[in-house]
N, C-alpha and C. Protein backbone atom coordinates (compact mmCIF):
# COMPACT_ATOMS: atom_id res chain seq x y z
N UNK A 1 126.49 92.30 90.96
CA UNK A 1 125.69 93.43 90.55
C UNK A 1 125.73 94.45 91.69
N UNK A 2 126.23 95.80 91.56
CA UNK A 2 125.97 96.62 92.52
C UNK A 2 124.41 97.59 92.71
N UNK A 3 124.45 98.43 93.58
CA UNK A 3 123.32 98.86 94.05
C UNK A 3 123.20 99.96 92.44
N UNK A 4 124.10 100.58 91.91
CA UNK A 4 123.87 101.22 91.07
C UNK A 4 123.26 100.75 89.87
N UNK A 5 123.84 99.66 89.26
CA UNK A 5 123.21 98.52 88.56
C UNK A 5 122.02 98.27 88.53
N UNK A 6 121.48 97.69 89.79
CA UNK A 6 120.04 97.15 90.15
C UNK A 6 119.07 98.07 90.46
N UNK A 7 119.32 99.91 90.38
CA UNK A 7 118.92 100.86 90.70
C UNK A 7 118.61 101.26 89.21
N UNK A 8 119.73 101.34 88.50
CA UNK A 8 119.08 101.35 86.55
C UNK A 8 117.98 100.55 86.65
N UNK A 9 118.31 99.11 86.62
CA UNK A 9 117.75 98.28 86.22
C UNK A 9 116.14 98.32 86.17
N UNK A 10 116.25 98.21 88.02
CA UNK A 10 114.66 99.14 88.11
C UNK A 10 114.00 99.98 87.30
N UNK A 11 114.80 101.38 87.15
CA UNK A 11 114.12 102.42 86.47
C UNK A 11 113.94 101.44 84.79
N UNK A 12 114.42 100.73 84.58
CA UNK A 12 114.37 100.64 82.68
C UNK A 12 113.26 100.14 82.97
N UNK A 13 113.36 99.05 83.98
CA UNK A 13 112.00 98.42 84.28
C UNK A 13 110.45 99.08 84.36
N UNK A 14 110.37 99.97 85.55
CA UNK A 14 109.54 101.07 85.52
C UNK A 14 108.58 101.90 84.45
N UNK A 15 110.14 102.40 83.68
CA UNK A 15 109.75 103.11 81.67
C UNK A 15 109.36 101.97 80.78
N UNK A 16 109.51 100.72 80.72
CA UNK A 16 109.01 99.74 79.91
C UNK A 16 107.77 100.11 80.40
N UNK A 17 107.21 99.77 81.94
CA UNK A 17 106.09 99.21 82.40
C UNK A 17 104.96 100.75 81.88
N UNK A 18 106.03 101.78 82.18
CA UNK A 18 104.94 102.90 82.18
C UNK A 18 104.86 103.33 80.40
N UNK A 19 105.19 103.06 79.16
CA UNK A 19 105.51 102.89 78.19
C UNK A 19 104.17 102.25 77.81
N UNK A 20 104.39 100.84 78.33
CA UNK A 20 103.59 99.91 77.61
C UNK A 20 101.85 99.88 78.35
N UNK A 21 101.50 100.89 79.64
CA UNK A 21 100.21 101.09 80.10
C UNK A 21 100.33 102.43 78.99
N UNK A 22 101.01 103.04 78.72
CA UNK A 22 100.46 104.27 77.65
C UNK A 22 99.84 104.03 76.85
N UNK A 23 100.76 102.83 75.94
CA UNK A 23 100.13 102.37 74.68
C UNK A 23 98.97 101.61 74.95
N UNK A 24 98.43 100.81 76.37
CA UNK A 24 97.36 100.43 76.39
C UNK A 24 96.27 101.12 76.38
N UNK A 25 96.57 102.44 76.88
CA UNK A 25 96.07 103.46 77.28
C UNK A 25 95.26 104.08 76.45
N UNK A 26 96.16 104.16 75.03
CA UNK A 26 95.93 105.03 73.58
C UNK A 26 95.07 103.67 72.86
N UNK A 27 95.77 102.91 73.07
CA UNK A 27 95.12 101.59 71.73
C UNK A 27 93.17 101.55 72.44
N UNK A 28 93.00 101.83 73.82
CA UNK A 28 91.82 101.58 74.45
C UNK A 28 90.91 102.77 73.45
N UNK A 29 91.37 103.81 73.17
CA UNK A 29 90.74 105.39 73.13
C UNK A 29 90.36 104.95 71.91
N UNK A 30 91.24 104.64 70.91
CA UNK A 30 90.88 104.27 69.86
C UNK A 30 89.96 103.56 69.70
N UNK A 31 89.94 102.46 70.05
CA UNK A 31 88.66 101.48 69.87
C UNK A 31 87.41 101.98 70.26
N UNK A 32 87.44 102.96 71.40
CA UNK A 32 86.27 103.54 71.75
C UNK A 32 85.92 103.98 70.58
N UNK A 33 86.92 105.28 70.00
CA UNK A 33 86.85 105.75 68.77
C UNK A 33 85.73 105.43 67.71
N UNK A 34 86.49 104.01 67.24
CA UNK A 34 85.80 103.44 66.04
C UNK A 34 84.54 102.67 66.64
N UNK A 35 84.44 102.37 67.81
CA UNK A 35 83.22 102.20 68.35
C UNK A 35 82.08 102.82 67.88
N UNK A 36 82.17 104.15 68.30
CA UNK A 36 81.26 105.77 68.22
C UNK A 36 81.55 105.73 66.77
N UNK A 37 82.24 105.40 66.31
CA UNK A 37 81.96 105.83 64.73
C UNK A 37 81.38 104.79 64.41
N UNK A 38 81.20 103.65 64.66
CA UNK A 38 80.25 102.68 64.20
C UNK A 38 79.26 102.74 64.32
N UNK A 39 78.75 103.45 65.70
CA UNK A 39 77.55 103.42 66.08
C UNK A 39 76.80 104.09 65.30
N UNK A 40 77.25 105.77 64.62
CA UNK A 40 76.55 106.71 63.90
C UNK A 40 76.70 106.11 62.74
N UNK A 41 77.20 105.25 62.24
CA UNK A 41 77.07 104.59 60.69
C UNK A 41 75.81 103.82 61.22
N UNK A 42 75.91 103.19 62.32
CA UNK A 42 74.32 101.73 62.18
C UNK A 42 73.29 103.00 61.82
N UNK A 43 73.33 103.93 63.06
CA UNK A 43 71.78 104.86 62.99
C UNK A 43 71.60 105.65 61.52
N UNK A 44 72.74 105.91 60.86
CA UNK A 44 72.59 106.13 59.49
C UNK A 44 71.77 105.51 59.12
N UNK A 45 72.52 103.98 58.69
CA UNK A 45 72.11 103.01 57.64
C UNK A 45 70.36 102.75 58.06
N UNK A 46 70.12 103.27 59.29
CA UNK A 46 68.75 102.55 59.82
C UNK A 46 67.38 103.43 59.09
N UNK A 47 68.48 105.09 59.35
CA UNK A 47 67.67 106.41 58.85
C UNK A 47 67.55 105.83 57.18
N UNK A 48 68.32 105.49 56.39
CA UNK A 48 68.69 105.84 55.12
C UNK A 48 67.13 104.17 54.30
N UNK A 49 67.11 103.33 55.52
CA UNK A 49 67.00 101.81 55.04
C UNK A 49 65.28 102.51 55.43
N UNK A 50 64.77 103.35 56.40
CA UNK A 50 63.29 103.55 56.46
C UNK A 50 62.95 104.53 55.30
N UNK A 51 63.83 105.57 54.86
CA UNK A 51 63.34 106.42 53.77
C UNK A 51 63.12 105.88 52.51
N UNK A 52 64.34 104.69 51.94
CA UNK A 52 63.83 103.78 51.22
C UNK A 52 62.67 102.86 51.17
N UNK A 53 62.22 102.77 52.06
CA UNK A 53 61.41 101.62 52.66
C UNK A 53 59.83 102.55 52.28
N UNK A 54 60.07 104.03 52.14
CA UNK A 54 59.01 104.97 52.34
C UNK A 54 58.59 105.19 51.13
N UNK A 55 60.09 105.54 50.30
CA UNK A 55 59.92 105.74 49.04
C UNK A 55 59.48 104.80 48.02
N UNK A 56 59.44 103.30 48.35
CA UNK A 56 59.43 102.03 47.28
C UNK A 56 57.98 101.95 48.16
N UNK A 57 57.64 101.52 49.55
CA UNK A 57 56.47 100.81 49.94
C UNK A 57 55.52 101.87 50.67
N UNK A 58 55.74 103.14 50.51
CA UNK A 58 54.75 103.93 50.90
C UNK A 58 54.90 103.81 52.84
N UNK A 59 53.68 104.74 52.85
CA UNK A 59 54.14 105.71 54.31
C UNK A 59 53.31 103.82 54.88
N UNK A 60 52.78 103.10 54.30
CA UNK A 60 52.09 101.81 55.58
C UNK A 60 53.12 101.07 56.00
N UNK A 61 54.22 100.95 54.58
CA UNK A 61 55.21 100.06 55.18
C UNK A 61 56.09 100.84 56.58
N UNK A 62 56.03 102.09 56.22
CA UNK A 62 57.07 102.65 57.10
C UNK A 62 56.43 102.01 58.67
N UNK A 63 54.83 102.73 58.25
CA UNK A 63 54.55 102.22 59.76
C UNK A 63 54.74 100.92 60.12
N UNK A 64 54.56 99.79 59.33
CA UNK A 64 55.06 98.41 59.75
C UNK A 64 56.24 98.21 60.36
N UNK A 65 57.16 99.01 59.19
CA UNK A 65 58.51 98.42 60.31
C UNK A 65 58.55 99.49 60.94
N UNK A 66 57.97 100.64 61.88
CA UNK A 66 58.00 101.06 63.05
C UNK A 66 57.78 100.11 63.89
N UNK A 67 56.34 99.45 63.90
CA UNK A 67 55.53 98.45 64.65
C UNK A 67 56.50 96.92 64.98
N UNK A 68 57.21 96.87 64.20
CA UNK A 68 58.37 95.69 64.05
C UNK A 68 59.60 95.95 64.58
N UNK A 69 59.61 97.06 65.48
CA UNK A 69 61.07 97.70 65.39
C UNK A 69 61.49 96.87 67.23
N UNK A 70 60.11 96.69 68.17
CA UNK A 70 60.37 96.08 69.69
C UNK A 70 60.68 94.63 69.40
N UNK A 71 60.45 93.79 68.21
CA UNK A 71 60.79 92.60 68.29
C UNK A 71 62.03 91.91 67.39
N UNK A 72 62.83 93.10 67.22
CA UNK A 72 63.93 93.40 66.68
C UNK A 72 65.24 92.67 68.11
């Protein structure tokens, strides 16, 4: 193997390595992504589950599960 050889070699090496931290890079962002989008779906579903809760059991239940909400 000459120096020119093992001088590619390196670099392919290098572009794999710096290639495959990109894609770790991007696949990380994403998950954050759908993270944050999960999160504003829970606080939805939480908003959407007390207005029901208001509309079927009146404003006492609401306050109950306010009062229920620290031992959650």
């Amino acid at each position: 193997m000459t120096s020119d050889e093992a001088a590619e070699e390196i670099t392919a090496r290098e572009t794999r390595t710096a290639r495959f931290a990109t894609w770790l890079m991007e696949r990380e962002e994403r998950r954050q992504e759908k993270e944050s989008n999960l999160e504003g779906l829970v606080r939805l579903n939480v908003m959407v589950s007390f207005l029901t809760l208001g509309l079927v059991g009146g404003f006492e239940a609401v306050q109950l599960g306010f009062s229920l909400i620290p031992y959650l």
